[in-house]
C-alpha atoms as a PDB file:
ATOM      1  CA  UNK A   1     120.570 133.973  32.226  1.00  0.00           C
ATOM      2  CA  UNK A   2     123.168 131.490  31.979  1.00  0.00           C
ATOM      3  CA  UNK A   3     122.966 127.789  31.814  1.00  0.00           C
ATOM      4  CA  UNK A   4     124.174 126.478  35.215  1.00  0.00           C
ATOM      5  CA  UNK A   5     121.479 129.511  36.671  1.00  0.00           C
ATOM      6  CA  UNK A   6     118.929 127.902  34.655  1.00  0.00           C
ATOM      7  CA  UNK A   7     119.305 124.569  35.932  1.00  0.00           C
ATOM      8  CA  UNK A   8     119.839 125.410  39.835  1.00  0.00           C
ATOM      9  CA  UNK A   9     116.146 127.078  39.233  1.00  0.00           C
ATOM     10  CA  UNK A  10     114.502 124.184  37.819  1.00  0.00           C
ATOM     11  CA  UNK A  11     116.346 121.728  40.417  1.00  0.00           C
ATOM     12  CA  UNK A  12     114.568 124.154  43.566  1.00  0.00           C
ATOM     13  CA  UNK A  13     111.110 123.581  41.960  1.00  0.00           C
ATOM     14  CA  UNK A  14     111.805 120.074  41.345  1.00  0.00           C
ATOM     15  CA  UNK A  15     112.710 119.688  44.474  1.00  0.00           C
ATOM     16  CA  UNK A  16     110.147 121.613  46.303  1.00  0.00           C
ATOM     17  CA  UNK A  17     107.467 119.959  43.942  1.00  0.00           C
ATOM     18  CA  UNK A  18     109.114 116.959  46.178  1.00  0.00           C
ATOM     19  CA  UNK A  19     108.287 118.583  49.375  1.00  0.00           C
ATOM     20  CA  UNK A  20     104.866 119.267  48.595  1.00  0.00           C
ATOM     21  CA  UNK A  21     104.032 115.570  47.464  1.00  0.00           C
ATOM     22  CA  UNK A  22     105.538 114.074  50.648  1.00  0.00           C
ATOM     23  CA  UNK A  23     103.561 116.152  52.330  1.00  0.00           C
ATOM     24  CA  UNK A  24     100.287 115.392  50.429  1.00  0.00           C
ATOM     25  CA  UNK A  25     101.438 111.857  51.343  1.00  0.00           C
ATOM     26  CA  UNK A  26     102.534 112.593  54.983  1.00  0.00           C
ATOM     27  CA  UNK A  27      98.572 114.488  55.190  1.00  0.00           C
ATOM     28  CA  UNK A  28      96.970 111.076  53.967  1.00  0.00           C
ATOM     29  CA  UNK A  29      98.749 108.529  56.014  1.00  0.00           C
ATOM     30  CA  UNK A  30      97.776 111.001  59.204  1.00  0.00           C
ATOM     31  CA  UNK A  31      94.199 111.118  57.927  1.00  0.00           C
ATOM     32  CA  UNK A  32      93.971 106.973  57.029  1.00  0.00           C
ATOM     33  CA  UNK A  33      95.462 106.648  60.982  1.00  0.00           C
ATOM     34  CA  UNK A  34      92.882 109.074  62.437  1.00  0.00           C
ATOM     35  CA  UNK A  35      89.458 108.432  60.976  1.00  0.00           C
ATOM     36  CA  UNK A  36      89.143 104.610  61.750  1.00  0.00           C
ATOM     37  CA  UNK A  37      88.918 105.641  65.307  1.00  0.00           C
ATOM     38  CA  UNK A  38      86.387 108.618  64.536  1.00  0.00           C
ATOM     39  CA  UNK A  39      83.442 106.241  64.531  1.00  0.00           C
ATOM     40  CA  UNK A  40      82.773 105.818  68.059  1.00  0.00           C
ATOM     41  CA  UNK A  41      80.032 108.999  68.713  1.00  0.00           C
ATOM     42  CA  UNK A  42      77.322 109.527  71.630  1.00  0.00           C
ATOM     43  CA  UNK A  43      73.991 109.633  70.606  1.00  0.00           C
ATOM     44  CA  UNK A  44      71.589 110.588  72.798  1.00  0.00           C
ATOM     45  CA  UNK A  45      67.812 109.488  72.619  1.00  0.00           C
ATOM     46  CA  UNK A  46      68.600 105.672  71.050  1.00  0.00           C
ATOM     47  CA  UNK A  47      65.715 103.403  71.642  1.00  0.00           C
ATOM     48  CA  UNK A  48      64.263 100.136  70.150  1.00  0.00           C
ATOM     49  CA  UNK A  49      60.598 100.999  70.077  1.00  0.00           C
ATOM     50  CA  UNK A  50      57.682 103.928  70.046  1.00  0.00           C
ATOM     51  CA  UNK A  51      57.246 102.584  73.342  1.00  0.00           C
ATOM     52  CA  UNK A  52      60.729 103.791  74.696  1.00  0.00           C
ATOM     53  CA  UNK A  53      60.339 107.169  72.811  1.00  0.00           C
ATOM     54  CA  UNK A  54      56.664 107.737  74.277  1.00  0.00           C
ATOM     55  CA  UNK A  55      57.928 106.994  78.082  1.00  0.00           C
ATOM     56  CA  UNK A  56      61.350 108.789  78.006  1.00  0.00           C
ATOM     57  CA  UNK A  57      59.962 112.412  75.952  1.00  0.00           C
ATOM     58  CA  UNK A  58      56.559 112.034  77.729  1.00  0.00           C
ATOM     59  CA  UNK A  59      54.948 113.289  74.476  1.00  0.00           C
ATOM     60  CA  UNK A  60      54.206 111.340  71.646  1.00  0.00           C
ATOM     61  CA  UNK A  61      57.323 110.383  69.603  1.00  0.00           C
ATOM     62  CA  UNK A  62      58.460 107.833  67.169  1.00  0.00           C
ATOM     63  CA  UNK A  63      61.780 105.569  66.998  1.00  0.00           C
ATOM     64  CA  UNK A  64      63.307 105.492  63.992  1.00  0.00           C
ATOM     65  CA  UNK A  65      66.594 105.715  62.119  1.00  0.00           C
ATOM     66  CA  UNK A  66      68.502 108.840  62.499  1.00  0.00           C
ATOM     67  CA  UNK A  67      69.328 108.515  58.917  1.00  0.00           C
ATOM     68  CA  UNK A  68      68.797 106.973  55.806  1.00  0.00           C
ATOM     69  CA  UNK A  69      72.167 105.256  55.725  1.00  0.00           C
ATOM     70  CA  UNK A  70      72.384 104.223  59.761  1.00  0.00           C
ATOM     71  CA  UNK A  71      70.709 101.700  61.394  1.00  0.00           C
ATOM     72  CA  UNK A  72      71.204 103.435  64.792  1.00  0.00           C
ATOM     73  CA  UNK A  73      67.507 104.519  66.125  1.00  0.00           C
ATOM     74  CA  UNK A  74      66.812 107.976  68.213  1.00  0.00           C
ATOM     75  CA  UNK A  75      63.501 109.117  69.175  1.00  0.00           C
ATOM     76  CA  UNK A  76      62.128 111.409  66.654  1.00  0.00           C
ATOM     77  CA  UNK A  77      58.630 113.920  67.306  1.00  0.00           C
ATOM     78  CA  UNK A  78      55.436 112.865  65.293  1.00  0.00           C
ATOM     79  CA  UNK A  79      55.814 115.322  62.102  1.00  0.00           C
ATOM     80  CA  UNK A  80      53.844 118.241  62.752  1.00  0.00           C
ATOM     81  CA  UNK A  81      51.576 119.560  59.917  1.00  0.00           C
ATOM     82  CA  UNK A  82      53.909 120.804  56.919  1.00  0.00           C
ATOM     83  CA  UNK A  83      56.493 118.489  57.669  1.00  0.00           C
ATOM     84  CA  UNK A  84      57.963 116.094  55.063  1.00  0.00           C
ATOM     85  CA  UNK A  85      56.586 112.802  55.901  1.00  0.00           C
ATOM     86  CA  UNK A  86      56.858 108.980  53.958  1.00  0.00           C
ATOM     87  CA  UNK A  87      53.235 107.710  52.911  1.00  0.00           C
ATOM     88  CA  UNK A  88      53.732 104.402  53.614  1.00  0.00           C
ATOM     89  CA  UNK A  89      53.608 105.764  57.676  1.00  0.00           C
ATOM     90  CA  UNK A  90      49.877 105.707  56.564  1.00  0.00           C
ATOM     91  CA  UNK A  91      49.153 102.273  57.021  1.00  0.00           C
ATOM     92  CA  UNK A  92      51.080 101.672  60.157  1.00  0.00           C
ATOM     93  CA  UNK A  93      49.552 102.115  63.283  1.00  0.00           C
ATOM     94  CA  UNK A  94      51.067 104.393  65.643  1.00  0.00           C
ATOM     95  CA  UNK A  95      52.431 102.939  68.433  1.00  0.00           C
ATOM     96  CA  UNK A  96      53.912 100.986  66.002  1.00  0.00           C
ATOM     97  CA  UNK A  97      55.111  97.043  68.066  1.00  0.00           C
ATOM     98  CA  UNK A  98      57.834  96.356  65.090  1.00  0.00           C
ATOM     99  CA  UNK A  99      61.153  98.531  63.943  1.00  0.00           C
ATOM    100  CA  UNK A 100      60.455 101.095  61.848  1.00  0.00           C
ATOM    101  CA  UNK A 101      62.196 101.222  58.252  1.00  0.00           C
ATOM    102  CA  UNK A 102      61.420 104.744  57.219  1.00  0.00           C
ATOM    103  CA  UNK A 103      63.610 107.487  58.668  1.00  0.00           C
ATOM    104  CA  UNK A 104      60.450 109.699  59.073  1.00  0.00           C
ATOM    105  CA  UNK A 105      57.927 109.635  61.736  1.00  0.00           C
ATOM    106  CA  UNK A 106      53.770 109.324  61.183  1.00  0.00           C
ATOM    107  CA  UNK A 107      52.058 112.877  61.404  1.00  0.00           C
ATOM    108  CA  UNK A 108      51.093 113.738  64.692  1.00  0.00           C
ATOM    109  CA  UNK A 109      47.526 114.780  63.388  1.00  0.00           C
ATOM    110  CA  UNK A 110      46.247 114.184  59.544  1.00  0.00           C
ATOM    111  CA  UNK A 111      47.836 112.484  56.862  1.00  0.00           C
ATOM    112  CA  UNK A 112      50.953 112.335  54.932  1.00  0.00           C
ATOM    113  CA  UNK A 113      49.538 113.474  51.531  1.00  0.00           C
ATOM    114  CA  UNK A 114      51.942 113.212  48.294  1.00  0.00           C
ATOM    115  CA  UNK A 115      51.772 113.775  45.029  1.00  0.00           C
ATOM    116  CA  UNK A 116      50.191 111.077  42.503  1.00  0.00           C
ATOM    117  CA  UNK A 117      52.943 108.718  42.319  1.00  0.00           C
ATOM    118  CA  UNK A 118      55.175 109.760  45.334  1.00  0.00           C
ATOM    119  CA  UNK A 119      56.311 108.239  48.228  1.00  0.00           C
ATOM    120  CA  UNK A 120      57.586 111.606  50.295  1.00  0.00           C
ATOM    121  CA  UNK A 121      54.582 113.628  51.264  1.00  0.00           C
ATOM    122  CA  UNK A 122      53.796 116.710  53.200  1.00  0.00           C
ATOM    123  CA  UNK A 123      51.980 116.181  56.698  1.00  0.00           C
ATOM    124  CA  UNK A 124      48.264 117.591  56.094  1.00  0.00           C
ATOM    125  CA  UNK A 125      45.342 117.738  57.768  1.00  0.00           C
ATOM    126  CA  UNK A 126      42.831 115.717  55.776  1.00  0.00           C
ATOM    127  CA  UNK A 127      38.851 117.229  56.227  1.00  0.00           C
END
């Protein structure tokens, strides 16, 4: 190979190494544009209290956060037995007046029973 071959090689992968980082950068600033405006979504089934959940499903129903990370509340079934449940839902009644904190709902029937020391239980029903 001789020199002058040599170096128009390397200058076509420099310059499509060029290509492909102004398209990496190209792919970002499209991205950082898009996903601001992503956050708008429809959720269906938002509600402020048990009360709202128990009059729009007709069967009981709990409202609570759709997630741990969102404050946005949907109406959520009472967990059924075998369900992953939080024990603190233990000590609050059902219809509960407030705003719930826990992202689970009570157990429809029974008790959320956890291990010694947990605080995420299994809906059970407690003779």
């Amino acid at each position: 190979m001789h020199t002058a071959e040599v170096t128009r090689l390397g200058w076509k992968r420099e310059a499509k190494g060029n290509q492909m980082i102004r398209f990496t950068v190209i792919l970002l600033l499209a991205a950082w544009a898009v996903i601001p405006t992503i956050r708008a979504i429809i959720i269906t089934g938002a509600c402020r209290s048990d009360e709202d959940c128990m009059e729009g499903k007709g069967r009981p129903a709990c409202c609570s956060p759709l997630n741990p990370y969102t404050p946005v509340r949907v109406c959520k079934p009472l967990g059924a037995v075998g369900d992953p449940c939080h024990t603190a839902t233990n000590r609050m009644r059902y219809p509960f007046p407030g705003i719930r904190t826990f992202w689970r709902c009570p157990c429809f029937e029974g008790w959320c029973v956890a291990k010694p020391n947990g605080k995420i239980g299994t809906c059970e029903v407690v003779m």
